[in-house]
C-alpha atoms as a PDB file:
ATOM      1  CA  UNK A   1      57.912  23.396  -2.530  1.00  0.00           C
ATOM      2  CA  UNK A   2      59.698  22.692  -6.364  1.00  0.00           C
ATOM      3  CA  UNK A   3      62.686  23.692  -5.868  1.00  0.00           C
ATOM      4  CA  UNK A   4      64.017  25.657  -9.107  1.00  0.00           C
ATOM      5  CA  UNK A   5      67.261  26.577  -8.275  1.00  0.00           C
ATOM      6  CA  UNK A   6      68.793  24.773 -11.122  1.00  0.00           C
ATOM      7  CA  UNK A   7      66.516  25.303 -13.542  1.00  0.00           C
ATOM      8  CA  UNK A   8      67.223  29.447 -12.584  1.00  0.00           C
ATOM      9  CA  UNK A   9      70.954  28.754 -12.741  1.00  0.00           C
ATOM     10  CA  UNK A  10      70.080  27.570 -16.244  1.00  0.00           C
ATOM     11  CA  UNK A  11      68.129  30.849 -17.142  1.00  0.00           C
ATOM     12  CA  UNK A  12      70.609  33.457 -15.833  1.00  0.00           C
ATOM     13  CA  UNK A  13      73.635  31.469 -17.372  1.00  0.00           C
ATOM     14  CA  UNK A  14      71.783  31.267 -21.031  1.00  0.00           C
ATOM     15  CA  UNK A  15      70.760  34.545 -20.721  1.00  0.00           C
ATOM     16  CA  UNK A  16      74.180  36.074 -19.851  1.00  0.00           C
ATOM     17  CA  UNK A  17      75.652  34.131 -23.089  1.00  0.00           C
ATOM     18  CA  UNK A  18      73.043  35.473 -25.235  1.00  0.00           C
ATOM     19  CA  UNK A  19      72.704  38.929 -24.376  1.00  0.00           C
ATOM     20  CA  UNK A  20      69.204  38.929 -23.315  1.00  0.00           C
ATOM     21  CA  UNK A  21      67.077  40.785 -20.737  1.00  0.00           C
ATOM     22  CA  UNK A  22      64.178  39.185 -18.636  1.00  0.00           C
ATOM     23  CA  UNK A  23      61.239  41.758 -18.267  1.00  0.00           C
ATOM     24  CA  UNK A  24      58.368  40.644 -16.267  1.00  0.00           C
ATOM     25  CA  UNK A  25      55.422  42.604 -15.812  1.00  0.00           C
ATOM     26  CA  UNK A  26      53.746  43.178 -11.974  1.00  0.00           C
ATOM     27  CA  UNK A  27      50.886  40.403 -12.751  1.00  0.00           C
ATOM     28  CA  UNK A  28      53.176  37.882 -13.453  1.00  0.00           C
ATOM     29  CA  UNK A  29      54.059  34.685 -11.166  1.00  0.00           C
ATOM     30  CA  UNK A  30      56.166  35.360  -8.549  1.00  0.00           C
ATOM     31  CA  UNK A  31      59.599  33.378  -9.647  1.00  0.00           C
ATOM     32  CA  UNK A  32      59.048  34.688 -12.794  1.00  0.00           C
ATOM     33  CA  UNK A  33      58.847  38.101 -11.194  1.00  0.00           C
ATOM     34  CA  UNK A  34      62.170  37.213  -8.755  1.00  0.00           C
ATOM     35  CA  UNK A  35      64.212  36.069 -11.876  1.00  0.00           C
ATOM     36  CA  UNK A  36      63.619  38.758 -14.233  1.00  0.00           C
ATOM     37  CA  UNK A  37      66.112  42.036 -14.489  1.00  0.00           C
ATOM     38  CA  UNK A  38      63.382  44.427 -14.473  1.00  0.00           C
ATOM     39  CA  UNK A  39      59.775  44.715 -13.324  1.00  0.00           C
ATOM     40  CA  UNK A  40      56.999  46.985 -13.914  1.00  0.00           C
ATOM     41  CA  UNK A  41      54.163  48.571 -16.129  1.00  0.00           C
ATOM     42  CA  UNK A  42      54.108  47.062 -19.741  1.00  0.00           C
ATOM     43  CA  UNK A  43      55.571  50.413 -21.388  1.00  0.00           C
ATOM     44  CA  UNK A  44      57.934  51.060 -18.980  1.00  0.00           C
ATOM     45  CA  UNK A  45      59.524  47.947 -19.302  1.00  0.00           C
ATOM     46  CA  UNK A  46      59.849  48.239 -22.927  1.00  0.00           C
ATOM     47  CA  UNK A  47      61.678  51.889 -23.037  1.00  0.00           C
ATOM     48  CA  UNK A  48      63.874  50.527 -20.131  1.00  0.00           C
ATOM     49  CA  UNK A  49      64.614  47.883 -22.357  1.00  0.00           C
ATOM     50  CA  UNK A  50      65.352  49.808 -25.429  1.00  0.00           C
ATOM     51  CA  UNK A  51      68.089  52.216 -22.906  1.00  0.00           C
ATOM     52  CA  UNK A  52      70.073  48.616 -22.468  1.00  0.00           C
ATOM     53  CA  UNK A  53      73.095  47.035 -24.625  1.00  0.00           C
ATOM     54  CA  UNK A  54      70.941  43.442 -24.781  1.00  0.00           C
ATOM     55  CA  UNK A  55      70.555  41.952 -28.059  1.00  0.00           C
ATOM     56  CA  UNK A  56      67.615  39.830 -26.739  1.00  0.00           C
ATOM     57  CA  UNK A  57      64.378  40.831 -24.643  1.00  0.00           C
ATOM     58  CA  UNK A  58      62.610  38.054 -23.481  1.00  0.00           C
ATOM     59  CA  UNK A  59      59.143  39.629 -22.306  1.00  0.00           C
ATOM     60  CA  UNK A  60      57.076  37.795 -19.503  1.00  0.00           C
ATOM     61  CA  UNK A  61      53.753  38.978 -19.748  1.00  0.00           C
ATOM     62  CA  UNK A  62      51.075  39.206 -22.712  1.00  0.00           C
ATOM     63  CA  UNK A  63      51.091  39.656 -26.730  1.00  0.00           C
ATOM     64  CA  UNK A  64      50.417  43.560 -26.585  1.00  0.00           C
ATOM     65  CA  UNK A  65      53.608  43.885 -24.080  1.00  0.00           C
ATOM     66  CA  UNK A  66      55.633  41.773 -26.802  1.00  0.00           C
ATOM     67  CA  UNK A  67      54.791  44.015 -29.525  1.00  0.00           C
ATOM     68  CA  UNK A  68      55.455  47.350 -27.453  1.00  0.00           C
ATOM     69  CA  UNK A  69      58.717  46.431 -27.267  1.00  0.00           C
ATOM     70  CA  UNK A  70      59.259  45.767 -30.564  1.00  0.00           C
ATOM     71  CA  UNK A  71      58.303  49.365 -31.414  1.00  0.00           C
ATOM     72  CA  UNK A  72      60.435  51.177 -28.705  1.00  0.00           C
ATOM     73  CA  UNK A  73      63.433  48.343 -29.320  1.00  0.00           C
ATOM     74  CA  UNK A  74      63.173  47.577 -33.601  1.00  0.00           C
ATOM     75  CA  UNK A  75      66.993  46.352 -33.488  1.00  0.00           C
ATOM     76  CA  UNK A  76      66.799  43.926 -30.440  1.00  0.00           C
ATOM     77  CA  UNK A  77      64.395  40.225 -31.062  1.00  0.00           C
ATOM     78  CA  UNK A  78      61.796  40.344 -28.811  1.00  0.00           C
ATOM     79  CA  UNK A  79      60.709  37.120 -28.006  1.00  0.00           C
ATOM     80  CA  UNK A  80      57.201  35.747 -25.658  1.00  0.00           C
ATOM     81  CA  UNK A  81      57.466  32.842 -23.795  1.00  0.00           C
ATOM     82  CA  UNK A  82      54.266  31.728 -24.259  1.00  0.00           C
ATOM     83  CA  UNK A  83      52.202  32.639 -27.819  1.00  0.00           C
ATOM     84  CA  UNK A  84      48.725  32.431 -26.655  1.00  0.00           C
ATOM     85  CA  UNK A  85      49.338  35.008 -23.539  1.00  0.00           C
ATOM     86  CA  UNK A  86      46.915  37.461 -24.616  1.00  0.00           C
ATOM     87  CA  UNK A  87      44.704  39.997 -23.191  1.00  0.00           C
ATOM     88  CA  UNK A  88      40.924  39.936 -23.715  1.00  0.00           C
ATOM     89  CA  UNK A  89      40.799  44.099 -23.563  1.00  0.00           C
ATOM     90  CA  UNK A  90      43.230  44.327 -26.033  1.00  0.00           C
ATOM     91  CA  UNK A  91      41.387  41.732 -28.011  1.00  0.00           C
ATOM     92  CA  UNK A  92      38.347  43.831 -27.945  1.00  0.00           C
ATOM     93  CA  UNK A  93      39.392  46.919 -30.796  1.00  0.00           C
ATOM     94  CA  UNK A  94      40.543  46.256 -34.143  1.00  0.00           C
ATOM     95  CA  UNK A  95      42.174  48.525 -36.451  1.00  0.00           C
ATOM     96  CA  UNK A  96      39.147  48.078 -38.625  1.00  0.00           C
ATOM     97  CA  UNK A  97      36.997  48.724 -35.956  1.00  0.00           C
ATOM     98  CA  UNK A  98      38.847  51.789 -34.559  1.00  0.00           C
ATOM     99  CA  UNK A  99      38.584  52.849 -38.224  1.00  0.00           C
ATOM    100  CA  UNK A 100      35.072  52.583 -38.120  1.00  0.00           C
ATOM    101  CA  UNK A 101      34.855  54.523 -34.684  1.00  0.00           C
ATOM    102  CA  UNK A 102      37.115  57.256 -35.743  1.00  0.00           C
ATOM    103  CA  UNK A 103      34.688  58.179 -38.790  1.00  0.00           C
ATOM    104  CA  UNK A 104      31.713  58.781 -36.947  1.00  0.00           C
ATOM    105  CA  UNK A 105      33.991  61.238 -34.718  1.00  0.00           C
ATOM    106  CA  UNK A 106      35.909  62.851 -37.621  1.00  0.00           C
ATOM    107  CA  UNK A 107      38.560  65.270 -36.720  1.00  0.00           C
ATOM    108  CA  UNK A 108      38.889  63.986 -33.171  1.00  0.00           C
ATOM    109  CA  UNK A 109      42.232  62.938 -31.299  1.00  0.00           C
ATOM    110  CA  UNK A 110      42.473  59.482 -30.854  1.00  0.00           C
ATOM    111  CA  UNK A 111      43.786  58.835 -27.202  1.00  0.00           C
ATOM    112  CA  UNK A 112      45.004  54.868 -26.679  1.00  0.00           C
ATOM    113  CA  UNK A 113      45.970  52.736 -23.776  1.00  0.00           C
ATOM    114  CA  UNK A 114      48.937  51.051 -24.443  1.00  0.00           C
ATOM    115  CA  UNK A 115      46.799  48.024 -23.320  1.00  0.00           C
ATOM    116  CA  UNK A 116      45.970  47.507 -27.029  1.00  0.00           C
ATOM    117  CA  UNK A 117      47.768  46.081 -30.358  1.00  0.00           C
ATOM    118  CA  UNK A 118      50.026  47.778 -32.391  1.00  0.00           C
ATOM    119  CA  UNK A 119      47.880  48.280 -34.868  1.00  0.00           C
ATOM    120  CA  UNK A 120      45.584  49.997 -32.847  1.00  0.00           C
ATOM    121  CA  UNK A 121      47.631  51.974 -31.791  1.00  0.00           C
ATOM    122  CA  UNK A 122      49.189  52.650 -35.468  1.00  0.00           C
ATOM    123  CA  UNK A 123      46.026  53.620 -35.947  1.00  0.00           C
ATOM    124  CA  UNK A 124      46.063  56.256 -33.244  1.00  0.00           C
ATOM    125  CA  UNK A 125      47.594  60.016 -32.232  1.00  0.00           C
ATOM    126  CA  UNK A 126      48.373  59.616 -29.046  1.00  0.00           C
ATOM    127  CA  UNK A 127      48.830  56.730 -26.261  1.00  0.00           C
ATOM    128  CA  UNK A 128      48.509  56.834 -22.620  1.00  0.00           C
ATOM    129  CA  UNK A 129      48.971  54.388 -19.448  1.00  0.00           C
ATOM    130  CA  UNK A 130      46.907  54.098 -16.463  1.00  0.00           C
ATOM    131  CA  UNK A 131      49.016  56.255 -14.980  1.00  0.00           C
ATOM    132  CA  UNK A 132      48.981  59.162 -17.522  1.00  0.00           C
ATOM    133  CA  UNK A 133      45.851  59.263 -19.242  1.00  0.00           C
ATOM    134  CA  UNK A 134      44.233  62.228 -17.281  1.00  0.00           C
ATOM    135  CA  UNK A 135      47.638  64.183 -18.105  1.00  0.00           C
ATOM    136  CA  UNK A 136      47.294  62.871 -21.674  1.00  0.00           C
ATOM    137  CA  UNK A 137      43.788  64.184 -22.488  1.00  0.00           C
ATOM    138  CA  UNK A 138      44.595  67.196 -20.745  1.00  0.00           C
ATOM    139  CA  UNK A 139      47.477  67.906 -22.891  1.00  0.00           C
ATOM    140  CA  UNK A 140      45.649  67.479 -26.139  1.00  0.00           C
ATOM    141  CA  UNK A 141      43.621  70.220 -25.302  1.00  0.00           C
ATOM    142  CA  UNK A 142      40.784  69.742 -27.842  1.00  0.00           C
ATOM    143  CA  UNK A 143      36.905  70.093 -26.389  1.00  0.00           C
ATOM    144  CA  UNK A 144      36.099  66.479 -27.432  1.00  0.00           C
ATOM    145  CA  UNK A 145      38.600  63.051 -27.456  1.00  0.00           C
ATOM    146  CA  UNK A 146      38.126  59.606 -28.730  1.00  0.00           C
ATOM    147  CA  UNK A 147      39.618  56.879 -25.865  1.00  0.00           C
ATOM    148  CA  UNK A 148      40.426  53.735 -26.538  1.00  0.00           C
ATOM    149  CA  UNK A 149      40.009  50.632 -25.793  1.00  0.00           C
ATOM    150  CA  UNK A 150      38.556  50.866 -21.990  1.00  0.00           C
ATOM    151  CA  UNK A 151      35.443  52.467 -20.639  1.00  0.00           C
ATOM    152  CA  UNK A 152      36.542  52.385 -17.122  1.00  0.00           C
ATOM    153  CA  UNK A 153      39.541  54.437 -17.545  1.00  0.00           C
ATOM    154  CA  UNK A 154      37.832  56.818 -19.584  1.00  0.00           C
ATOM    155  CA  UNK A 155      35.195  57.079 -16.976  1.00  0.00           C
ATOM    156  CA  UNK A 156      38.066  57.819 -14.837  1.00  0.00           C
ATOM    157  CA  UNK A 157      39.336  60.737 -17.068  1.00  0.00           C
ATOM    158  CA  UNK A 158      35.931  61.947 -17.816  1.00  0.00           C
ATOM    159  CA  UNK A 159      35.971  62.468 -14.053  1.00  0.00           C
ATOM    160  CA  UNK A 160      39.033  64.660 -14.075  1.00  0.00           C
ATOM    161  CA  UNK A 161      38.742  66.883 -16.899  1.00  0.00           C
ATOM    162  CA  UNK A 162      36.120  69.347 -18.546  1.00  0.00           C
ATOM    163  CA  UNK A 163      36.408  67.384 -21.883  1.00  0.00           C
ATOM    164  CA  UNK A 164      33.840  65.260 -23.672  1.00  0.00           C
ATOM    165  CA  UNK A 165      34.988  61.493 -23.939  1.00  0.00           C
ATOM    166  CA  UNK A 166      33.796  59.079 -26.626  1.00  0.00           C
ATOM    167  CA  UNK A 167      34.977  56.285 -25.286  1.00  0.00           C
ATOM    168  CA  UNK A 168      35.138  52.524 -27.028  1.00  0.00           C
ATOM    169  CA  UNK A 169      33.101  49.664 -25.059  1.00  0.00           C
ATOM    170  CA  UNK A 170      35.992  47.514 -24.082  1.00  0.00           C
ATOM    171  CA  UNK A 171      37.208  46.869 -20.588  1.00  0.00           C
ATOM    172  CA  UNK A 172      39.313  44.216 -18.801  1.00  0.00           C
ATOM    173  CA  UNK A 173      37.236  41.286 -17.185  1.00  0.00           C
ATOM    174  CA  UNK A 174      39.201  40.870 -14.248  1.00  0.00           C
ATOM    175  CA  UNK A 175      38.665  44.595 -12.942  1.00  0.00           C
ATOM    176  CA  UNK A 176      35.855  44.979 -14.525  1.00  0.00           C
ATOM    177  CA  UNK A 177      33.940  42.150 -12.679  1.00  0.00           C
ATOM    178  CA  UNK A 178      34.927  43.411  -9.028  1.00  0.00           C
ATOM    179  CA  UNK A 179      31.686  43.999  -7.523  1.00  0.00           C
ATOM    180  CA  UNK A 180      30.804  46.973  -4.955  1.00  0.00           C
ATOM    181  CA  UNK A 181      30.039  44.465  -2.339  1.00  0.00           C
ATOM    182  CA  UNK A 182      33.541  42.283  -2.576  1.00  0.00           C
ATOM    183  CA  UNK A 183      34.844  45.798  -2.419  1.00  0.00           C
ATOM    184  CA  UNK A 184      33.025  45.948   0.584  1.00  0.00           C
ATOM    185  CA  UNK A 185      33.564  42.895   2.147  1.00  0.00           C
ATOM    186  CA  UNK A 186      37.539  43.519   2.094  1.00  0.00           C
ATOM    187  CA  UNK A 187      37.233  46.866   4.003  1.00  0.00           C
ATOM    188  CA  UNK A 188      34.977  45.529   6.293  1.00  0.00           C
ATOM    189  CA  UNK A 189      37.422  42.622   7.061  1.00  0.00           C
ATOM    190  CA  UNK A 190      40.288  45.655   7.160  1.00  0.00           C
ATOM    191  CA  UNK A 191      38.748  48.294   8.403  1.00  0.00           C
ATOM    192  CA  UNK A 192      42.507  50.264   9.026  1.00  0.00           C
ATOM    193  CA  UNK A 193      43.602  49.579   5.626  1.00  0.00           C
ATOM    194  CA  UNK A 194      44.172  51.887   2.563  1.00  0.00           C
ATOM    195  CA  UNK A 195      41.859  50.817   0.119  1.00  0.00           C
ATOM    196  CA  UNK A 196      44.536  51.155  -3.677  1.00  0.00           C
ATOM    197  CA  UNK A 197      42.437  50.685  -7.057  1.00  0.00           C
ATOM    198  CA  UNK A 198      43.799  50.892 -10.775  1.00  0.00           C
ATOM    199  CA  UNK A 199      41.812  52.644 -12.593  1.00  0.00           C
ATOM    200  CA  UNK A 200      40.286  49.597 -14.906  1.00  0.00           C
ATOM    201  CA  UNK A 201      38.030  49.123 -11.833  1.00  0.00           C
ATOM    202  CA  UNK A 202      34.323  50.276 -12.486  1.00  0.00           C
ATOM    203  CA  UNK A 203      33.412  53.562 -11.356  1.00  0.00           C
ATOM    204  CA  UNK A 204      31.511  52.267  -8.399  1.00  0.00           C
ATOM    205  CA  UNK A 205      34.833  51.037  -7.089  1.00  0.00           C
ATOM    206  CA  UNK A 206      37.210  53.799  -7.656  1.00  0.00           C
ATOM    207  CA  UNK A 207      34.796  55.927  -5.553  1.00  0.00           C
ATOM    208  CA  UNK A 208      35.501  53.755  -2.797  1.00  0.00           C
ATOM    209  CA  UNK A 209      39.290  53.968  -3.151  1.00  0.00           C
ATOM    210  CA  UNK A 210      41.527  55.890  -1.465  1.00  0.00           C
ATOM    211  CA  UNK A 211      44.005  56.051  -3.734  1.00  0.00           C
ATOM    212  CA  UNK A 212      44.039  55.000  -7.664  1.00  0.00           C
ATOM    213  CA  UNK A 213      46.957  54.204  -8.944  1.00  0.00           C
ATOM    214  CA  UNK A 214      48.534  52.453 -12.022  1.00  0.00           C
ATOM    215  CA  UNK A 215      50.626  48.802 -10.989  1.00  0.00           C
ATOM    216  CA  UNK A 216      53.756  50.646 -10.410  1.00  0.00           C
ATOM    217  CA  UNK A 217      51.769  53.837  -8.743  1.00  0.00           C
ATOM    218  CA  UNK A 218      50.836  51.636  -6.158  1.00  0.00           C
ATOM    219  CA  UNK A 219      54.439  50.480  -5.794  1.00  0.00           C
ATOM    220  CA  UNK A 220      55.524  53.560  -5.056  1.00  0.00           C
ATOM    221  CA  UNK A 221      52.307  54.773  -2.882  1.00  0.00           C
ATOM    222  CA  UNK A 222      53.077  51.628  -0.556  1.00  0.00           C
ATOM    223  CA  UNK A 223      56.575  52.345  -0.507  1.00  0.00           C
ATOM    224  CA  UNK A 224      55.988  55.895   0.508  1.00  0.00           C
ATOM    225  CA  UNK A 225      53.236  56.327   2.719  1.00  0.00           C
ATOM    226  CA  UNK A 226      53.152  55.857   6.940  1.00  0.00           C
ATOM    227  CA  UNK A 227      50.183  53.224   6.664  1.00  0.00           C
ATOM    228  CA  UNK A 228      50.819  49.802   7.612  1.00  0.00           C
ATOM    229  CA  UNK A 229      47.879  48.456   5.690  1.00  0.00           C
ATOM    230  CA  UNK A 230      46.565  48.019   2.195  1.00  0.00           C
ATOM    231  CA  UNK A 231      43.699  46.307   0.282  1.00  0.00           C
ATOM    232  CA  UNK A 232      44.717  46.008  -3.055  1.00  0.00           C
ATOM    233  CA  UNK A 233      42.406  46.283  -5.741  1.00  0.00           C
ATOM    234  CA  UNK A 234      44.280  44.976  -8.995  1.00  0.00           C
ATOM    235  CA  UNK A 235      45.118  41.532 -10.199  1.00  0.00           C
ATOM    236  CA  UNK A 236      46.993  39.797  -7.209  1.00  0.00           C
ATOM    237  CA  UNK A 237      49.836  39.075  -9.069  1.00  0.00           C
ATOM    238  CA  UNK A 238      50.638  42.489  -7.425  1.00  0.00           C
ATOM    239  CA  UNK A 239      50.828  41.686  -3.816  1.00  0.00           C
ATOM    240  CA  UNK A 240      54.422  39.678  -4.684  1.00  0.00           C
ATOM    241  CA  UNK A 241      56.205  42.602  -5.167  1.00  0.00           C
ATOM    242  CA  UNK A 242      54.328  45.027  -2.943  1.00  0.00           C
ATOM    243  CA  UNK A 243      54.857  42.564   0.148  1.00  0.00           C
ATOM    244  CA  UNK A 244      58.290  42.134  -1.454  1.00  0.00           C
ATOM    245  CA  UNK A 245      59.499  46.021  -1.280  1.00  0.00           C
ATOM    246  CA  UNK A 246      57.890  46.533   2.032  1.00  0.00           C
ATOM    247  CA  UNK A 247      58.263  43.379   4.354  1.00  0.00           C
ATOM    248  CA  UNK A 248      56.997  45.531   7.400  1.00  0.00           C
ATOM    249  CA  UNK A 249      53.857  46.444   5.540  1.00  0.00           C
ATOM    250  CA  UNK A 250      50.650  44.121   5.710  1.00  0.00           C
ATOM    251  CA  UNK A 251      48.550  43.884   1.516  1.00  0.00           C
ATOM    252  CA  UNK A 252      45.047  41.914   1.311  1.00  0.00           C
ATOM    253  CA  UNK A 253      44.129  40.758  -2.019  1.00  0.00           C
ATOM    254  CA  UNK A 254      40.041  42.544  -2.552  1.00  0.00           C
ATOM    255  CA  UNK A 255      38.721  39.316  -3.805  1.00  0.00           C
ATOM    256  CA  UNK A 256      40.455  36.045  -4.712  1.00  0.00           C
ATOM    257  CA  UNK A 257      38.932  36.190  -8.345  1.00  0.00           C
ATOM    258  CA  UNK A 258      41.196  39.175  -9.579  1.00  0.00           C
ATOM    259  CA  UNK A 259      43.619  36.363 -11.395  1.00  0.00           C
ATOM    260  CA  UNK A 260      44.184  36.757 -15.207  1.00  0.00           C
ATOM    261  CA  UNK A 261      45.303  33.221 -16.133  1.00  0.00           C
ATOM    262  CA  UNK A 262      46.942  34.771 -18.886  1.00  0.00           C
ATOM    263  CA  UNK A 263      49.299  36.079 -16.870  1.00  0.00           C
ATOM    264  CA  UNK A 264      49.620  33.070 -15.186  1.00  0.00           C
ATOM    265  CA  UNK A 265      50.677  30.580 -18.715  1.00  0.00           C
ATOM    266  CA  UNK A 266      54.625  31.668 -17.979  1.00  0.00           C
ATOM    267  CA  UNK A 267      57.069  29.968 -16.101  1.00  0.00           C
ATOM    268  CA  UNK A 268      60.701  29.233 -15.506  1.00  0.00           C
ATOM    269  CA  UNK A 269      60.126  26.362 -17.917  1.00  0.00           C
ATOM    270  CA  UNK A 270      58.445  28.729 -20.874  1.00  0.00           C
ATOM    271  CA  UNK A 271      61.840  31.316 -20.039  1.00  0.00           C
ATOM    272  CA  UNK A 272      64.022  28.676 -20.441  1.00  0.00           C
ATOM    273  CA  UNK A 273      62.776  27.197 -23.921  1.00  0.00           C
ATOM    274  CA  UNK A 274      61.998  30.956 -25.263  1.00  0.00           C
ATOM    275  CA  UNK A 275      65.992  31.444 -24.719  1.00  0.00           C
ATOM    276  CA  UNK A 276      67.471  28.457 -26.143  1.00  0.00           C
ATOM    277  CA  UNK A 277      64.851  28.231 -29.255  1.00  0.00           C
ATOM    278  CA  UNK A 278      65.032  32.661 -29.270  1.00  0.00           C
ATOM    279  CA  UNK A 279      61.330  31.692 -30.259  1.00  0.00           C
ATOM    280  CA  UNK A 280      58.539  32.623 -30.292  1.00  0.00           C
ATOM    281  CA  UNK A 281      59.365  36.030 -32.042  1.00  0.00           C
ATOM    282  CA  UNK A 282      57.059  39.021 -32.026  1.00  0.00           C
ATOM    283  CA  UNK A 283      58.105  41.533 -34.605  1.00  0.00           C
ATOM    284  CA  UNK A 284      56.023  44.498 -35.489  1.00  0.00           C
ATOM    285  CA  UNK A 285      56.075  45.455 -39.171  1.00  0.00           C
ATOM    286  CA  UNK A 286      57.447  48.124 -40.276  1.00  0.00           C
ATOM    287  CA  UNK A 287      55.083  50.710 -41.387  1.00  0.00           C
ATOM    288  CA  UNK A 288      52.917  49.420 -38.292  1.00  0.00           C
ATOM    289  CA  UNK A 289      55.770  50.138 -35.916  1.00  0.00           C
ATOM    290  CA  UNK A 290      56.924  53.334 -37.087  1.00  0.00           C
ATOM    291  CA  UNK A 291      52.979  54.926 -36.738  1.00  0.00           C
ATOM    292  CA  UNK A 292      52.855  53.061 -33.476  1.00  0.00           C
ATOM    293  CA  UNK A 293      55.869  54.591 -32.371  1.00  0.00           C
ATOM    294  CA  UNK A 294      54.879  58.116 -33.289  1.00  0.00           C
ATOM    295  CA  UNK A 295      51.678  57.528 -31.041  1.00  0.00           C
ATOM    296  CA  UNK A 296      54.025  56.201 -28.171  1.00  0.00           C
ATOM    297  CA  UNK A 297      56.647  58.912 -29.287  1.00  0.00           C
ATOM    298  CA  UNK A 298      53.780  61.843 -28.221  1.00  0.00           C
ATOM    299  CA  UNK A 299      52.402  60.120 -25.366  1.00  0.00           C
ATOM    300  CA  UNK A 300      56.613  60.651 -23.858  1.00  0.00           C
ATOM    301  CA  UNK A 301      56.238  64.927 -24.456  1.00  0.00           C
ATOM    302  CA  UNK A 302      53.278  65.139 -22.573  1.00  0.00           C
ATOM    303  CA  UNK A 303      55.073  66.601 -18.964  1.00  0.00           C
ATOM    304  CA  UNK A 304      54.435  64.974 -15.789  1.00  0.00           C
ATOM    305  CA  UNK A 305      52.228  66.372 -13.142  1.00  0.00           C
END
């Protein structure tokens, strides 16, 4: 095994003389995970970041992640290790094409996952996470919403609320591919063990679940409950810090597939260089960021359940 231990050294010492926070988010590769100062869902990260004093976020994860932060945090530089880090759902709704949606829906609310761009969601009334959305749509209160940008969580909100969904046809791959019978497989090789799905899983898959949960839901589902046992239904990335919190506690990976090798491209190597060069920089314009925000800004009234 490398061993990184000066190469870390390196990291903390640059980041402490710069005034920068590491953020990693739960898919990400487990040293990146173990160096960073705070873990968690994409959005979270970024409004924890924005409550800090640093003058310098350095966010481990993808291009949509990067640019939430620079709406929450508009006087810190956000920097991305690695540029091409992207996310294919994300990828999958333009503003143009949200534009285009919107009209044939006129006067609907416009409900976004924060898996999306910023000018998406610019482009949007209100966001929501994985966590949230149900609340979200809820709280809007109209008969009929526009979601964006992934069926499968709408599918999951059309399944909790009386409201009509119009939902756009993106979706992640990695979730989205999980097949009933890998599903299957997993509980049949654990048949004790609570089966935990996010929500970008199909519908045939969350109806086998347990429990659904958003990344850090499941974090604190684990950590909580008397079960010794989990399959875990999300990209494996996951099972660092689950097995991490709760070292008593057994977690299965569903299938070995559910790896998004764009959450894989950073490393100690990519943190290092994206501190010393403060490069590359992800900065939201203006006008994009401040009707981003608002969307962001709505999504934080909503009350919790």
């Amino acid at each position: 095994m490398k061993d990184n231990s000066k190469l870390i050294e390196e990291i903390k010492a640059l980041a402490k003389e710069k005034n920068a926070i590491i953020l990693a988010h739960n898919y990400q590769v487990p040293e990146v995970q173990d160096i960073a100062d705070l873990t968690g869902d994409s959005l979270a990260l970024s409004i924890q970041a924005s409550r800090t004093d640093a003058d310098l976020i350095i966010f481990c994860g993808v291009h949509f992640m990067a640019e939430a932060a620079s709406i929450v945090c508009p006087e810190k530089k956000v920097v991305i290790p690695v540029k091409e880090a992207g996310c294919a759902m994300a990828d999958m709704l333009t503003a143009e094409q949200l534009k285009e949606f919107k009209a044939r829906y006129p006067g609907l609310p416009v409900v976004t996952y924060v898996n999306s761009s910023a000018a998406v969601k610019a482009e949007s009334d209100i966001c929501c996470t994985s966590a949230n959305a149900v609340q979200v749509v809820k709280w809007t209160r109209a008969r009929e919403v526009i979601m964006t940008p992934d069926r499968n969580l709408a599918a999951w909100v059309r399944r909790h609320t009386d409201q009509v969904v119009h939902a756009w046809n993106g979706y992640c791959p990695i979730h989205d591919e999980l097949a009933v019978k890998e599903v299957k497989l997993a509980m049949e090789e654990h048949p004790g063990a609570v089966l935990m799905a996010h929500p970008e899983c199909t519908e045939e898959v969350l109806k086998l679940a347990d429990v659904v949960r958003s990344t850090s839901g499941m974090l604190d589902y684990a950590r909580s409950s008397d079960r010794e046992e989990f399959i875990v239904a999300t990209e494996n990335g996951l099972l660092h810090a689950l097995q991490k919190e709760n070292p008593g506690k057994r977690f299965y990976a569903v299938s070995p597939k559910m790896i998004c090798t764009d959450m894989k491209k950073t490393g100690l190597e990519e943190i290092l260089s994206a501190l010393k060069d403060e490069a590359p920089v992800v900065k939201v314009p203006e006008e994009t960021r401040i009707r981003a925000y608002k969307a962001v800004e709505r999504m934080l009234e909503v009350p919790r359940d």
